[in-house]
C-alpha atoms as a PDB file:
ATOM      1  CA  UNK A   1       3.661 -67.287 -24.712  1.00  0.00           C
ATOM      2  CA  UNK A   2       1.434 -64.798 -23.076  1.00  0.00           C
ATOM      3  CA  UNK A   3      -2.201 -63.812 -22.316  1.00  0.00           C
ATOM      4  CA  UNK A   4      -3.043 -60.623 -23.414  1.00  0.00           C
ATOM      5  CA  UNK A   5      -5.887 -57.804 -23.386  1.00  0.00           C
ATOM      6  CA  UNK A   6      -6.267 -55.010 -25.999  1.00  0.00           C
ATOM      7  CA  UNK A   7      -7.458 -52.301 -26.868  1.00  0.00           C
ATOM      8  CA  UNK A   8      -7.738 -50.346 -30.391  1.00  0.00           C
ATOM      9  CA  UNK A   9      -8.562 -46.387 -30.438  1.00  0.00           C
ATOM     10  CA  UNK A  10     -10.366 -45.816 -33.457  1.00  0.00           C
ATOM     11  CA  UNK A  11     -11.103 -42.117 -35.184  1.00  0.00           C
ATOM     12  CA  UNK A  12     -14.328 -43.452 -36.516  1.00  0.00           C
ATOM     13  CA  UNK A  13     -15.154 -45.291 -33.115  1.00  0.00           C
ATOM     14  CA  UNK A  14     -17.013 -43.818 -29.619  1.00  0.00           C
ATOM     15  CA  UNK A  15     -15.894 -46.709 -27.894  1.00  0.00           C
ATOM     16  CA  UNK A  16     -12.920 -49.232 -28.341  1.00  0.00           C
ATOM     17  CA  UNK A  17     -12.804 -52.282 -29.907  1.00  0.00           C
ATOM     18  CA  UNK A  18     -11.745 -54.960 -26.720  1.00  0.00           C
ATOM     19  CA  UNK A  19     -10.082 -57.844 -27.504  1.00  0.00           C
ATOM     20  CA  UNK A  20      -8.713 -60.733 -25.242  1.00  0.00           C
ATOM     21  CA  UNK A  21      -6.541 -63.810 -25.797  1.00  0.00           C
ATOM     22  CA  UNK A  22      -3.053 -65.882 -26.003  1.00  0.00           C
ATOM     23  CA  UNK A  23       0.334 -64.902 -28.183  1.00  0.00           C
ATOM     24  CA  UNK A  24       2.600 -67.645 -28.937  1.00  0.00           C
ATOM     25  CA  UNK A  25       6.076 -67.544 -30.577  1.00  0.00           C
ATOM     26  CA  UNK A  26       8.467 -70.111 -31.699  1.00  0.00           C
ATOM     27  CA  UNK A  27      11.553 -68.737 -33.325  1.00  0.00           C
ATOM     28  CA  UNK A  28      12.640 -68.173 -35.329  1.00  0.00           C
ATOM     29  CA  UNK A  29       9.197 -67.087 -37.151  1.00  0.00           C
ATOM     30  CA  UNK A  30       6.174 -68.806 -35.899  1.00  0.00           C
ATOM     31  CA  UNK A  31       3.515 -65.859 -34.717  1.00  0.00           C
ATOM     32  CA  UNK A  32       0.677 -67.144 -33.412  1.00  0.00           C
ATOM     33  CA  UNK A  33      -2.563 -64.988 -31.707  1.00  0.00           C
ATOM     34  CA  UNK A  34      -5.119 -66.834 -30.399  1.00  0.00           C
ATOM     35  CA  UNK A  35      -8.584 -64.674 -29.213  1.00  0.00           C
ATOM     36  CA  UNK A  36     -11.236 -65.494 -27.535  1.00  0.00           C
ATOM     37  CA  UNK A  37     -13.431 -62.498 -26.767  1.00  0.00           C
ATOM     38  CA  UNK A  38     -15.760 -60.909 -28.557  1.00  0.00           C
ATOM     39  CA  UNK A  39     -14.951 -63.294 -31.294  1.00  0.00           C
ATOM     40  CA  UNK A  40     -12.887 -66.666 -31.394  1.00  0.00           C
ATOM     41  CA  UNK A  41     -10.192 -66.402 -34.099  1.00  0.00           C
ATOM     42  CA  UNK A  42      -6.744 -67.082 -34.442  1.00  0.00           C
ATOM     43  CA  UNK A  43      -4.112 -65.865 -36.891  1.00  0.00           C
ATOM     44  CA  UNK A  44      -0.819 -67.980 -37.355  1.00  0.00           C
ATOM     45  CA  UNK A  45       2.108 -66.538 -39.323  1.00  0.00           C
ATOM     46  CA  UNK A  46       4.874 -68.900 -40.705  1.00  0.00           C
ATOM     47  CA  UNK A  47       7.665 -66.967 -42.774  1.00  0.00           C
ATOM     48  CA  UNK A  48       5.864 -64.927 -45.257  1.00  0.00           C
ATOM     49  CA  UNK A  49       2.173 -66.345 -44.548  1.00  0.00           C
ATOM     50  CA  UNK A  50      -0.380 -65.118 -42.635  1.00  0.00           C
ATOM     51  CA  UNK A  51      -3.408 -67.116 -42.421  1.00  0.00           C
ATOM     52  CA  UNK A  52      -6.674 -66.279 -40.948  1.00  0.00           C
ATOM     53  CA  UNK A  53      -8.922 -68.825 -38.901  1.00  0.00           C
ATOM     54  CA  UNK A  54     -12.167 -67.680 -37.818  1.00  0.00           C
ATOM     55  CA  UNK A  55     -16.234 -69.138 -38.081  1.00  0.00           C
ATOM     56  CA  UNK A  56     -15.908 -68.224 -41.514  1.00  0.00           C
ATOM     57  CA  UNK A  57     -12.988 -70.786 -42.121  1.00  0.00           C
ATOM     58  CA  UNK A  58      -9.492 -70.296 -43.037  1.00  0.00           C
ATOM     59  CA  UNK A  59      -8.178 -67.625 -45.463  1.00  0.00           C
ATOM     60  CA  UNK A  60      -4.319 -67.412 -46.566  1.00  0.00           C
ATOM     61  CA  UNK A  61      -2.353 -64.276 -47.660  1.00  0.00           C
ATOM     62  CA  UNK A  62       0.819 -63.457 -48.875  1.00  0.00           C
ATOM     63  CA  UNK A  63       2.919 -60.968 -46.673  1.00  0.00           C
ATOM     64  CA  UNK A  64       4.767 -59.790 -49.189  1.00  0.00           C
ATOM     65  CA  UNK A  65       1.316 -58.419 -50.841  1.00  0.00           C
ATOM     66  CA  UNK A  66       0.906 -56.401 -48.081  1.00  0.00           C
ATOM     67  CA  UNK A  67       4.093 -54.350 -47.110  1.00  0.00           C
ATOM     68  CA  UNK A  68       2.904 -52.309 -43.944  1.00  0.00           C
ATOM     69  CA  UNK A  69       1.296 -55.829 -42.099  1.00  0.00           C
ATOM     70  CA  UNK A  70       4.789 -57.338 -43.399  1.00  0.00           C
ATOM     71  CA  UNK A  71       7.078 -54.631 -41.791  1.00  0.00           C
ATOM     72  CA  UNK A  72       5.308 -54.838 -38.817  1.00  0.00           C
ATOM     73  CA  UNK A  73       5.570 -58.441 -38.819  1.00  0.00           C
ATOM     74  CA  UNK A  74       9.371 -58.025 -39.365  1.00  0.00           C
ATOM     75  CA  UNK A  75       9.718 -55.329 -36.386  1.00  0.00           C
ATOM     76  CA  UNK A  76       7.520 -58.200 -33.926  1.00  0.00           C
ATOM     77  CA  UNK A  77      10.120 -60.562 -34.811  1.00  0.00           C
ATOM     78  CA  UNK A  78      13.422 -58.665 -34.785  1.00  0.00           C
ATOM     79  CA  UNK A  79      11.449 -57.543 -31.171  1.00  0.00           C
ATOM     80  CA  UNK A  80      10.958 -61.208 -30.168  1.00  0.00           C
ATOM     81  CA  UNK A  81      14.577 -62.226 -31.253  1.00  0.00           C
ATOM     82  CA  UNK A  82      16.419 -59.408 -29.929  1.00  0.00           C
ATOM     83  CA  UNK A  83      17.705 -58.789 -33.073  1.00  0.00           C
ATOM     84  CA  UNK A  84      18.306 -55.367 -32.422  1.00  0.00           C
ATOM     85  CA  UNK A  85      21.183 -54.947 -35.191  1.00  0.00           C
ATOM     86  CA  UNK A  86      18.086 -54.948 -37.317  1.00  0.00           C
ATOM     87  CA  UNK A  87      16.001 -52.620 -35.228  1.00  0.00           C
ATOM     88  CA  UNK A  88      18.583 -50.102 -35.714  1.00  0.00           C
ATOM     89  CA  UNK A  89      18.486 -50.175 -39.230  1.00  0.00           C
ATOM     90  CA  UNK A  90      14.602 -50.478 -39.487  1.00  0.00           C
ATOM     91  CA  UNK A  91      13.685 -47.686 -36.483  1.00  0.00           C
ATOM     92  CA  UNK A  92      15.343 -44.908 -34.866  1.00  0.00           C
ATOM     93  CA  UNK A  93      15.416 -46.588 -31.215  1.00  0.00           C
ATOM     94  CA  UNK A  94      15.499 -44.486 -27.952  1.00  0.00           C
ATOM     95  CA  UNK A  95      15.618 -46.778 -24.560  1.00  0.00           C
ATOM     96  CA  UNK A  96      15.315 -45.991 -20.965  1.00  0.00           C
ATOM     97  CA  UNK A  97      14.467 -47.122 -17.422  1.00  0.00           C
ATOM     98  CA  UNK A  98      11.212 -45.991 -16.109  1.00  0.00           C
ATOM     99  CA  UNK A  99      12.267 -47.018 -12.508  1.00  0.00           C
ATOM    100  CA  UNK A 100      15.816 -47.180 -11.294  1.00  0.00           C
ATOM    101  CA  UNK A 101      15.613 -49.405  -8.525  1.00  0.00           C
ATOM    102  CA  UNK A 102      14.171 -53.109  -8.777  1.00  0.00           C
ATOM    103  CA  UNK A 103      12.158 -54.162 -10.252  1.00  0.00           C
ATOM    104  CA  UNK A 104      13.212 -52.212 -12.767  1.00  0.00           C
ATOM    105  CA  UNK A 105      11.027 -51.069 -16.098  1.00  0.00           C
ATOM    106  CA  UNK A 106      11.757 -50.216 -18.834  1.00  0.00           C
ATOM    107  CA  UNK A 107      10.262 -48.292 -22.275  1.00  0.00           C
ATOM    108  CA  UNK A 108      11.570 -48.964 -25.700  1.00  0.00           C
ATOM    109  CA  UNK A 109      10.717 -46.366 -28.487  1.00  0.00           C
ATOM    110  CA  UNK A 110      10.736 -46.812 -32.061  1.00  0.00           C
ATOM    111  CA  UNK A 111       9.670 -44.788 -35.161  1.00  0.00           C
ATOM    112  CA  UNK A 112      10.119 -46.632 -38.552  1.00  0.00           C
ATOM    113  CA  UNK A 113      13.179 -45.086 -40.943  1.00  0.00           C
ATOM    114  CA  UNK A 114      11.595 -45.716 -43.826  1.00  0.00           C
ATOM    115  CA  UNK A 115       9.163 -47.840 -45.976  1.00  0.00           C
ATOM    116  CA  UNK A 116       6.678 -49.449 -45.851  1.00  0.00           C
ATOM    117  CA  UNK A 117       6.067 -48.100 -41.866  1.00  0.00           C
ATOM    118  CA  UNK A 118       6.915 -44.556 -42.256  1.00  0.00           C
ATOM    119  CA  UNK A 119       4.077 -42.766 -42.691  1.00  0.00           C
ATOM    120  CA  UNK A 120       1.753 -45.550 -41.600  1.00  0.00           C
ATOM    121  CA  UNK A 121       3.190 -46.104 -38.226  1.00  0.00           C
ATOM    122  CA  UNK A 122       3.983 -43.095 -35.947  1.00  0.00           C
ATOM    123  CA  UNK A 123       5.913 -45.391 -33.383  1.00  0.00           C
ATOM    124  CA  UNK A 124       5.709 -48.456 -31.469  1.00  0.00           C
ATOM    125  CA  UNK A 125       6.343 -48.115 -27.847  1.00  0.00           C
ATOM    126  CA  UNK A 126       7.126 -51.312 -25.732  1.00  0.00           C
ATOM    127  CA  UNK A 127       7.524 -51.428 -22.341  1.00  0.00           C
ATOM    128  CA  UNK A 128       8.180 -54.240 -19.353  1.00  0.00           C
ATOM    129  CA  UNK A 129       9.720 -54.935 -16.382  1.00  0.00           C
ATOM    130  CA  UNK A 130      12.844 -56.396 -16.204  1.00  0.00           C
ATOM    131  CA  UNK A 131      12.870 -59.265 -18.371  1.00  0.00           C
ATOM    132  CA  UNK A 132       8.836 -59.314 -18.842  1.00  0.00           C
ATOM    133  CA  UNK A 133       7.584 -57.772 -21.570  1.00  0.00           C
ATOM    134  CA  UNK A 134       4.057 -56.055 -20.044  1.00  0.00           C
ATOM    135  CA  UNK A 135       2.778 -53.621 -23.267  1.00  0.00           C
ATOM    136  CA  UNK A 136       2.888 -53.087 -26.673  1.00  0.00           C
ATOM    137  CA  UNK A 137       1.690 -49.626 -28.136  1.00  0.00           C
ATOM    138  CA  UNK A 138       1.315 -48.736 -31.669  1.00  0.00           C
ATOM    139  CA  UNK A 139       0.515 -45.350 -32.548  1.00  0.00           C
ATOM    140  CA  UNK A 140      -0.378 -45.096 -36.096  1.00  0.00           C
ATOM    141  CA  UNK A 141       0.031 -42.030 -38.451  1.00  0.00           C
ATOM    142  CA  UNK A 142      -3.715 -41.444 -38.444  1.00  0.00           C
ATOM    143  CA  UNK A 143      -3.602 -41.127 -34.855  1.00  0.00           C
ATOM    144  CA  UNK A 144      -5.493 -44.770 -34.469  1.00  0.00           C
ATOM    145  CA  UNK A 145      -3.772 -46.509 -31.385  1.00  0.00           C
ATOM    146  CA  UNK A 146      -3.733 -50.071 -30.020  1.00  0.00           C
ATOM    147  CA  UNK A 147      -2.429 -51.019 -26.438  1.00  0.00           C
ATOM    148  CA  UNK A 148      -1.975 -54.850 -25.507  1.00  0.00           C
ATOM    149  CA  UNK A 149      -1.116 -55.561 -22.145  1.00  0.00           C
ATOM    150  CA  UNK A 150       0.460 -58.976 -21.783  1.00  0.00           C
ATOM    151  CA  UNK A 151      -0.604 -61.178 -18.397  1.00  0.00           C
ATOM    152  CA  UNK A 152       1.346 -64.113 -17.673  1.00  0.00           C
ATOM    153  CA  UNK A 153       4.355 -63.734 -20.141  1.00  0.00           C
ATOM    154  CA  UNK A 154       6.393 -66.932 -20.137  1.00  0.00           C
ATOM    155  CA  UNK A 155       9.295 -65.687 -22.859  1.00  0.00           C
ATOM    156  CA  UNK A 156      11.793 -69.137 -22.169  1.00  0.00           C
ATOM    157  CA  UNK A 157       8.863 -71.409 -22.836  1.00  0.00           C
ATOM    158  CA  UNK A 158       9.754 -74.666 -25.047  1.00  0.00           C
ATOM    159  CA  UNK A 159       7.225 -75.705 -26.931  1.00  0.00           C
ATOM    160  CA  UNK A 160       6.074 -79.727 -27.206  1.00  0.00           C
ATOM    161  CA  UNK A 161       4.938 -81.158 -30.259  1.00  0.00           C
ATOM    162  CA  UNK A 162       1.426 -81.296 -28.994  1.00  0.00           C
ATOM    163  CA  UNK A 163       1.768 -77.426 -28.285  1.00  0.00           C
ATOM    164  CA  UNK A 164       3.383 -76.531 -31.873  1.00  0.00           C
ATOM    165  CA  UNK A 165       0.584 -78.446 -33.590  1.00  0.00           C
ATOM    166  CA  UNK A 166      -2.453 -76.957 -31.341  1.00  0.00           C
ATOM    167  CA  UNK A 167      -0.962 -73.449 -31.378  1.00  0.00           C
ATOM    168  CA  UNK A 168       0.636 -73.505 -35.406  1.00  0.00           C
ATOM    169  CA  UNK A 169      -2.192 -75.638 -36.519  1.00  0.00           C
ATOM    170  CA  UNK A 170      -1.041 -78.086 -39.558  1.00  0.00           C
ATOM    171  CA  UNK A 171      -2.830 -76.478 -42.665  1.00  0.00           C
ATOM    172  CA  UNK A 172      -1.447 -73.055 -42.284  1.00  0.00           C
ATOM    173  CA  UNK A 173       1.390 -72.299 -44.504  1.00  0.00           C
END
């Protein structure tokens, strides 16, 4: 679990759209993100379902009816795992330090092989230092980008049965 703060370049935007919140992952593949500024919302993923809570109530979807939001959803979790047998068949990875002595940081590259990312996603950069993850950048094919810094990462956190049911609220798929 982890705070974070993002940011999304758009072409068609002066300014950035701001966002800032809490991330939560159980594995092997409950996703939760939880915002609070501008707008309260949170999205839970379970397997192959998104769903959508916001003041407008809750709205389900399919992953599998959206292949680019499901192959990114594939590449946060083989991420989140460490599954990176499955990163290297998914992305062409390239990994190095960004400071040799401690505490040492780190920047992992990747650029989709094939579909559904290629030729949506450019690459996804994440970086950290040592075993805290601090960024995620994606750098889409349109040249759209969105950095989230992540405050307060707590990767080894067990989650209670209070916790699972306020942060993977019953009701989502």
């Amino acid at each position: 679990m982890a705070r974070f703060h993002e940011e999304k370049q758009l072409a068609l935007l002066r300014a950035p759209l701001v966002s800032e919140g809490a991330i939560y992952f159980a594995p092997p593949d409950q996703l939760a993100r939880r915002v609070d500024t501008p707008s309260p919302s949170t999205l839970v993923i379970r397997g192959g379902a998104l769903t959508l809570i916001d003041a407008r109530g809750a709205r389900y979807l399919d992953l599998a009816q959206i292949p680019v939001a499901r192959g990114f959803v594939d590449t946060l979790r083989m991420l989140l795992t460490g599954d990176f047998a499955a990163l290297r068949t998914a992305h062409e990875i390239e990994f190095r330090l960004t400071s040799e002595s401690a505490p040492r940081g780190w920047l992992l590259r990747l650029r989709p092989r094939g579909a559904p990312l290629l030729g949506a996603i450019e690459r996804i950069e994440v970086s950290g230092v040592e075993d805290a993850l601090a960024e995620l950048r994606i750098v889409e094919s349109s040249g759209d980008e969105t950095r989230t810094r992540f405050i307060d990462v707590d990767a080894s956190h067990a989650f209670s049965p209070a916790e699972r049911a306020r942060f993977f609220p019953v009701g989502t798929p």
